[in-house]
Protein backbone atom coordinates (compact mmCIF):
# COMPACT_ATOMS: atom_id res chain seq x y z
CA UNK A 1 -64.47 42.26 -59.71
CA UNK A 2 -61.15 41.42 -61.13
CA UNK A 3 -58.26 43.76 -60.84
CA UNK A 4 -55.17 43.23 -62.89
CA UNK A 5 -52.08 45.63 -63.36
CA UNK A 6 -51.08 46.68 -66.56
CA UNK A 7 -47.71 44.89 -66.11
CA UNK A 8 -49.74 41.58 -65.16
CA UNK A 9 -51.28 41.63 -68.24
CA UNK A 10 -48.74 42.65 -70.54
CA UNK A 11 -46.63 39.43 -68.70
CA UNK A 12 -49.52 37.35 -69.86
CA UNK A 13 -49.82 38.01 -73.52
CA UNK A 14 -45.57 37.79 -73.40
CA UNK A 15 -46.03 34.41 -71.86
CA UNK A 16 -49.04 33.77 -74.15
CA UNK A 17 -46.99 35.05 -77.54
CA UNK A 18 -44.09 32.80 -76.89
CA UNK A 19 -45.79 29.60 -76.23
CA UNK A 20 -47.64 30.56 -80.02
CA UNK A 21 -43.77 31.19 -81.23
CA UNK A 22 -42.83 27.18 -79.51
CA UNK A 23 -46.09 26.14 -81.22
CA UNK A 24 -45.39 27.47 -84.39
CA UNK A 25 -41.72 26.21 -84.30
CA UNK A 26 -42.46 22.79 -82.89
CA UNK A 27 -44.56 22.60 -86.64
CA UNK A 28 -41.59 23.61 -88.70
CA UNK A 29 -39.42 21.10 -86.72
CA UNK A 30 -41.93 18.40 -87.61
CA UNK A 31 -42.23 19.66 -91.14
CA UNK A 32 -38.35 19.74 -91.33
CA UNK A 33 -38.11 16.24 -89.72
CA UNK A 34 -40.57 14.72 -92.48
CA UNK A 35 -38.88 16.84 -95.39
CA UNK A 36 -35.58 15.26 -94.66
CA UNK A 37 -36.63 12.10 -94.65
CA UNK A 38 -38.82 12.26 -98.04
CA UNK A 39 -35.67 14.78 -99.60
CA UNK A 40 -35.23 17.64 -100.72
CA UNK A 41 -36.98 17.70 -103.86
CA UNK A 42 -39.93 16.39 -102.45
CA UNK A 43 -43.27 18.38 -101.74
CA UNK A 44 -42.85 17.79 -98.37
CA UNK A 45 -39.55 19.51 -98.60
CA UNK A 46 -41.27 22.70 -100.38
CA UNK A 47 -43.99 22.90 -97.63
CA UNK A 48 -41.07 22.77 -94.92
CA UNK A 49 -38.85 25.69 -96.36
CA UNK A 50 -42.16 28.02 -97.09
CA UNK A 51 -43.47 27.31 -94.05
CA UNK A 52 -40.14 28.26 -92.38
CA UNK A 53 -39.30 31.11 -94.69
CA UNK A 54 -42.68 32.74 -93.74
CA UNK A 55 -42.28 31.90 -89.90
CA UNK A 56 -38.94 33.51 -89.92
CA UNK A 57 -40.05 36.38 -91.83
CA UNK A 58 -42.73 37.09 -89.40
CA UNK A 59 -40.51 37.05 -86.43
CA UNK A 60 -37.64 39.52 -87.93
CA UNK A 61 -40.51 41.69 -88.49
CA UNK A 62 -41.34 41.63 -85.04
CA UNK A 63 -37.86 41.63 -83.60
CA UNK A 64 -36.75 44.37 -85.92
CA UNK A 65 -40.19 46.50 -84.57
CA UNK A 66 -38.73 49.46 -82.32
CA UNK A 67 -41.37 48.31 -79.13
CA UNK A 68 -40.40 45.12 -79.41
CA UNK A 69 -38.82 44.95 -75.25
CA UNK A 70 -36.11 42.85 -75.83
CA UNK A 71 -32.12 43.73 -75.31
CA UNK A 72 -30.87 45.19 -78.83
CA UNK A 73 -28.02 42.81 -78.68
CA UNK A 74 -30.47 39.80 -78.56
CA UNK A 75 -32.70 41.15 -81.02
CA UNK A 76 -29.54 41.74 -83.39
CA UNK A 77 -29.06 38.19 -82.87
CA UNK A 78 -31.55 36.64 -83.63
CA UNK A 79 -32.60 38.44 -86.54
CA UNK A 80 -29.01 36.91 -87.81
CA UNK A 81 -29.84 33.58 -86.95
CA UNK A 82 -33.19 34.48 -88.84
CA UNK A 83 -31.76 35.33 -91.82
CA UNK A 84 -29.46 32.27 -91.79
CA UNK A 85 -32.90 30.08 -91.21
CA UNK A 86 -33.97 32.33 -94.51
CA UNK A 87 -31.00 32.41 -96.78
CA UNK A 88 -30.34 28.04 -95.71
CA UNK A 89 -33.85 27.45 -96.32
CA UNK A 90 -33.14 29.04 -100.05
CA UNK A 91 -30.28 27.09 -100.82
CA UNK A 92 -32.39 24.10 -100.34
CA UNK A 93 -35.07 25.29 -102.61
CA UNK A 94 -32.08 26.46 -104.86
CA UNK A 95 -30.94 22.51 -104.93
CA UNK A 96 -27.59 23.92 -103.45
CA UNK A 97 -27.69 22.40 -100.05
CA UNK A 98 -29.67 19.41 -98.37
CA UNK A 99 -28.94 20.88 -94.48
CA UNK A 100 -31.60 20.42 -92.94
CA UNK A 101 -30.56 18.65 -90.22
CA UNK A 102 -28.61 22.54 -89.46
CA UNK A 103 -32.03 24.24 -89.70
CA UNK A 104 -32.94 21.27 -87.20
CA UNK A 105 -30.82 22.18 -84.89
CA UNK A 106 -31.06 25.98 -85.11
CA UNK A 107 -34.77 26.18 -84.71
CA UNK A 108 -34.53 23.25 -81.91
CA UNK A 109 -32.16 26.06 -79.89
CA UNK A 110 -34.25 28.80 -80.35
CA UNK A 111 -37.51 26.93 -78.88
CA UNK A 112 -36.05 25.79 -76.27
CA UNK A 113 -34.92 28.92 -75.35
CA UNK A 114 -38.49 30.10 -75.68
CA UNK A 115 -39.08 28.70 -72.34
């Protein structure tokens, strides 16, 4: 019979939610890498910033949910950097900016801090 504490398991699906949070980031990186190099009108472009839009949308959600267990000050941060990912992302759409090589980088950082 298998015995596991509550704190075991809740350690598990914490491990388990941020390797789906690397997944899902390592697939905006590659749909970023691909919409730079096709531009930023390009359909490939439009996937990339919805994609990354809803991604980051998703995870303020959960960051700004009152049981999610990490430190506030974290939490505040990243739901800035989140809303940078959001509001960049727009400009793109908007034809205002082409960074996506800072969108790169940002969402790079935060996976590998997922670790």
């Amino acid at each position: 019979m298998y015995c596991f504490s509550y704190a075991e398991i809740l350690g598990d699906s914490g491990a388990e939610g941020r390797q789906e949070e690397r997944l899902a980031l390592d697939h905006a990186l590659e749909l970023l890498s691909t919409a730079r190099e096709k531009g930023p009108t390009s359909p490939e472009a439009a996937q990339a910033v919805l994609y990354l839009q809803k991604l980051w949308g998703f995870l303020i959600r959960d960051l700004s949910d009152p049981n999610n267990e990490l430190a506030d000050a974290l939490r505040a941060n990243l739901i800035s950097i989140g809303l940078w990912v959001i509001k960049e992302a727009d400009e793109i759409v908007q034809a205002r900016s082409t960074n996506f090589a800072g969108l790169i980088d940002v969402n790079k950082t935060i996976r590998d801090g997922l670790a």
